[in-house]
C-alpha atoms as a PDB file:
ATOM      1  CA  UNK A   1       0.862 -10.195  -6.874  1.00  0.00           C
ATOM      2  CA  UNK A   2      -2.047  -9.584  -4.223  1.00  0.00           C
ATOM      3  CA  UNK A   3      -5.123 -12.323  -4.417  1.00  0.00           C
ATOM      4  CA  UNK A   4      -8.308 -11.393  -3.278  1.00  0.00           C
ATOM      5  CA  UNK A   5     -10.214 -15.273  -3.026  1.00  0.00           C
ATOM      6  CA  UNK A   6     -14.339 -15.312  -2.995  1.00  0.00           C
ATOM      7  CA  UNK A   7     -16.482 -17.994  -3.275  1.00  0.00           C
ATOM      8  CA  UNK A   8     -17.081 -17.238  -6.901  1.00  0.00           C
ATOM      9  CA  UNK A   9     -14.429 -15.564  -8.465  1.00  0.00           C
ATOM     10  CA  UNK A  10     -10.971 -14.416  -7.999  1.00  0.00           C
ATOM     11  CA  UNK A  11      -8.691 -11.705  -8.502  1.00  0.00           C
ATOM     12  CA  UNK A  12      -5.459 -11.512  -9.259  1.00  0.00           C
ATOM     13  CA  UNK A  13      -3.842  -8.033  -8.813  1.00  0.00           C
ATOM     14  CA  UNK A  14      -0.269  -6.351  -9.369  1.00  0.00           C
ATOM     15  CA  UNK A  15      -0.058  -3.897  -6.341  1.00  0.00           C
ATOM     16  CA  UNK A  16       3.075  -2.363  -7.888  1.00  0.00           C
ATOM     17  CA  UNK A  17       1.356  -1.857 -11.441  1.00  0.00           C
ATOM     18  CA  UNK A  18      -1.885   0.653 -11.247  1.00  0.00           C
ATOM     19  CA  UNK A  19      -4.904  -0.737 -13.090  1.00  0.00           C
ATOM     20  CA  UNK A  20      -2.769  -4.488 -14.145  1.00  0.00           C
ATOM     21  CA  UNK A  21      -5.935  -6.751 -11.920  1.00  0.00           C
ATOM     22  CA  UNK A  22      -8.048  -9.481 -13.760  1.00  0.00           C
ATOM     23  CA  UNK A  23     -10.715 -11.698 -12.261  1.00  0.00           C
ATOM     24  CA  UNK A  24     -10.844 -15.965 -13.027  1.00  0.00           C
ATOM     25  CA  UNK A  25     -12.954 -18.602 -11.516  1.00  0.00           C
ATOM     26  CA  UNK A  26     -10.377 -19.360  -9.028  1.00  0.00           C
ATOM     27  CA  UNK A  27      -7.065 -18.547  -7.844  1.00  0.00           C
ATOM     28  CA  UNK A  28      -5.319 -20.233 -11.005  1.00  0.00           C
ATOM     29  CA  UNK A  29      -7.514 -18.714 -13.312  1.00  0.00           C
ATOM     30  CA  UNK A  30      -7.144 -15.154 -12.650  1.00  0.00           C
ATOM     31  CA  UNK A  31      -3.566 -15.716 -12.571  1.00  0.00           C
ATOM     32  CA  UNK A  32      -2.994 -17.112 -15.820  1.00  0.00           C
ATOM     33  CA  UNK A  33      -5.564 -14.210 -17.208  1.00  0.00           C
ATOM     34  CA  UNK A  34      -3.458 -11.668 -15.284  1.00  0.00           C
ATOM     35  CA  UNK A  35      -0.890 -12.901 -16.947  1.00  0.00           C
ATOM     36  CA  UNK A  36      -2.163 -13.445 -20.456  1.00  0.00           C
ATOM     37  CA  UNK A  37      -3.062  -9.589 -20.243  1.00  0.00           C
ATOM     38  CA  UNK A  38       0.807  -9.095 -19.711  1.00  0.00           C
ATOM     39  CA  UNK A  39       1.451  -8.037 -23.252  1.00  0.00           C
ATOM     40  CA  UNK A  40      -1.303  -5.602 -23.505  1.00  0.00           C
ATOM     41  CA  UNK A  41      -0.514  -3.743 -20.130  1.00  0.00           C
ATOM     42  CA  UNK A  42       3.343  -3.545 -21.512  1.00  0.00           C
ATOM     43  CA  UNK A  43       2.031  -2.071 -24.775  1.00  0.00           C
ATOM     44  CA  UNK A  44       0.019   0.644 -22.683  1.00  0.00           C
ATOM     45  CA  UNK A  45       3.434   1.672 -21.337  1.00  0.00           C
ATOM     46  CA  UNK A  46       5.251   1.430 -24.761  1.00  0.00           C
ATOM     47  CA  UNK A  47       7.586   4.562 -24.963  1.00  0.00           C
ATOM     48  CA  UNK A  48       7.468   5.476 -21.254  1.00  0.00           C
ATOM     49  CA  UNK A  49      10.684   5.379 -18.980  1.00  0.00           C
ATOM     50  CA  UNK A  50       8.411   2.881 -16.939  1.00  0.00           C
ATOM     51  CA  UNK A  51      10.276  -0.368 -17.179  1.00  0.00           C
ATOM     52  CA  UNK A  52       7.881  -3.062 -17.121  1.00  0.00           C
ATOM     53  CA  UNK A  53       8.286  -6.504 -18.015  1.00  0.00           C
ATOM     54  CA  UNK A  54       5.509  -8.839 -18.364  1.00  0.00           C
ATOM     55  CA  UNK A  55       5.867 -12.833 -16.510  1.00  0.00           C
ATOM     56  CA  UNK A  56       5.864 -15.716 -19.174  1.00  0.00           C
ATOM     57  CA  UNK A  57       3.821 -17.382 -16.916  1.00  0.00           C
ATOM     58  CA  UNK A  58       1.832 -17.565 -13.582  1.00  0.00           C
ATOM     59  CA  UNK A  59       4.619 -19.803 -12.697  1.00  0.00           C
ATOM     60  CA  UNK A  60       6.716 -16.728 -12.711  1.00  0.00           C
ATOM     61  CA  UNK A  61       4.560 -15.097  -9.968  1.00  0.00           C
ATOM     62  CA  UNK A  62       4.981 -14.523  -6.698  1.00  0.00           C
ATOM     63  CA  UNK A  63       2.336 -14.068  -4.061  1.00  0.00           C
ATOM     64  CA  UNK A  64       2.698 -11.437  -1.779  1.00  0.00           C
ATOM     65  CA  UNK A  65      -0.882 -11.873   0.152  1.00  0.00           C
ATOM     66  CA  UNK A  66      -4.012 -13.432   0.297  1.00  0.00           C
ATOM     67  CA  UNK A  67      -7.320 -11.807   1.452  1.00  0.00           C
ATOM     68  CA  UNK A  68     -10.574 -13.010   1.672  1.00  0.00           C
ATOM     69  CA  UNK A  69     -13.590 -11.915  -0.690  1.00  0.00           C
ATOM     70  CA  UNK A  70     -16.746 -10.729  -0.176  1.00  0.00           C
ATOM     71  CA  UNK A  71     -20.247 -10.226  -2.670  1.00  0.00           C
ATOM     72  CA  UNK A  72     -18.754  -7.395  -4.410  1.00  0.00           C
ATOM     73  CA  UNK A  73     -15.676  -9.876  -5.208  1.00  0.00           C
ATOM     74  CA  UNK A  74     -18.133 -12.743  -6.291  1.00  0.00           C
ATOM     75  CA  UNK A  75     -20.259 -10.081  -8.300  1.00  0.00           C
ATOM     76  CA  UNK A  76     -17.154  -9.316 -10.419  1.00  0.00           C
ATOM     77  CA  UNK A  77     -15.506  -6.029  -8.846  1.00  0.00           C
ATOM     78  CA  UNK A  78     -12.079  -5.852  -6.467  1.00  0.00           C
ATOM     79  CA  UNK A  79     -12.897  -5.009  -3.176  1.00  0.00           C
ATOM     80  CA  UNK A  80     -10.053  -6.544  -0.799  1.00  0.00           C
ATOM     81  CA  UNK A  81      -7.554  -4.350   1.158  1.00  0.00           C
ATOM     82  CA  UNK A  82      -3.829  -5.252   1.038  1.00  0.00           C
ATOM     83  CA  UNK A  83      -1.455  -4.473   3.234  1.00  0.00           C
ATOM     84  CA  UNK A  84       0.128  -2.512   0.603  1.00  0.00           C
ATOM     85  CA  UNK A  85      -2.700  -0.738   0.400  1.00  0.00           C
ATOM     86  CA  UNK A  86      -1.926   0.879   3.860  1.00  0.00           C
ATOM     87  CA  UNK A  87       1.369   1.842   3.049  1.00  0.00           C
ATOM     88  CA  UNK A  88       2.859   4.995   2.013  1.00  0.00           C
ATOM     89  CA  UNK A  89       3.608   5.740  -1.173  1.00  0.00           C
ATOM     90  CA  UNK A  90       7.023   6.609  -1.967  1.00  0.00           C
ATOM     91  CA  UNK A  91       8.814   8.961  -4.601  1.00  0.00           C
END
């Protein structure tokens, strides 16, 4: 998971899962709504060959990178860049 840290609000975001990002107060927060959103993201993928497996908890989550927010983040939208973000994708 990738964390994108404003002054207001946080976002927690699975670089390797398209669209799986949900914002909290705080670090914590988004993580445990990331992760409380688990279920639903694995029912969007229900009867795919996409083997995804939702964490239990934020416990189960490791952080890849932290990047500082900006307005847009404290307004309520994503707006970090990731490493990952610069890397090629791969098929």
């Amino acid at each position: 998971m990738d964390l994108e840290i404003g002054a207001k609000r946080a976002f927690a975001c699975a670089v390797e899962w398209p669209g799986w990002c949900r914002n909290g107060r705080d670090e914590r927060s988004s993580l445990d709504v990331l992760v409380a959103y688990g279920p639903r993201y694995a029912e969007v993928l229900r009867g795919t060959r996409t083997a995804f497996r939702a964490p239990r908890d934020a416990q189960a989550v490791s952080i890849l990178e932290r990047v500082e927010g900006n307005a847009t983040t404290d307004f309520g939208a994503p707006d970090g860049v990731f490493a990952s973000d610069e890397r090629a994708i791969v098929r």
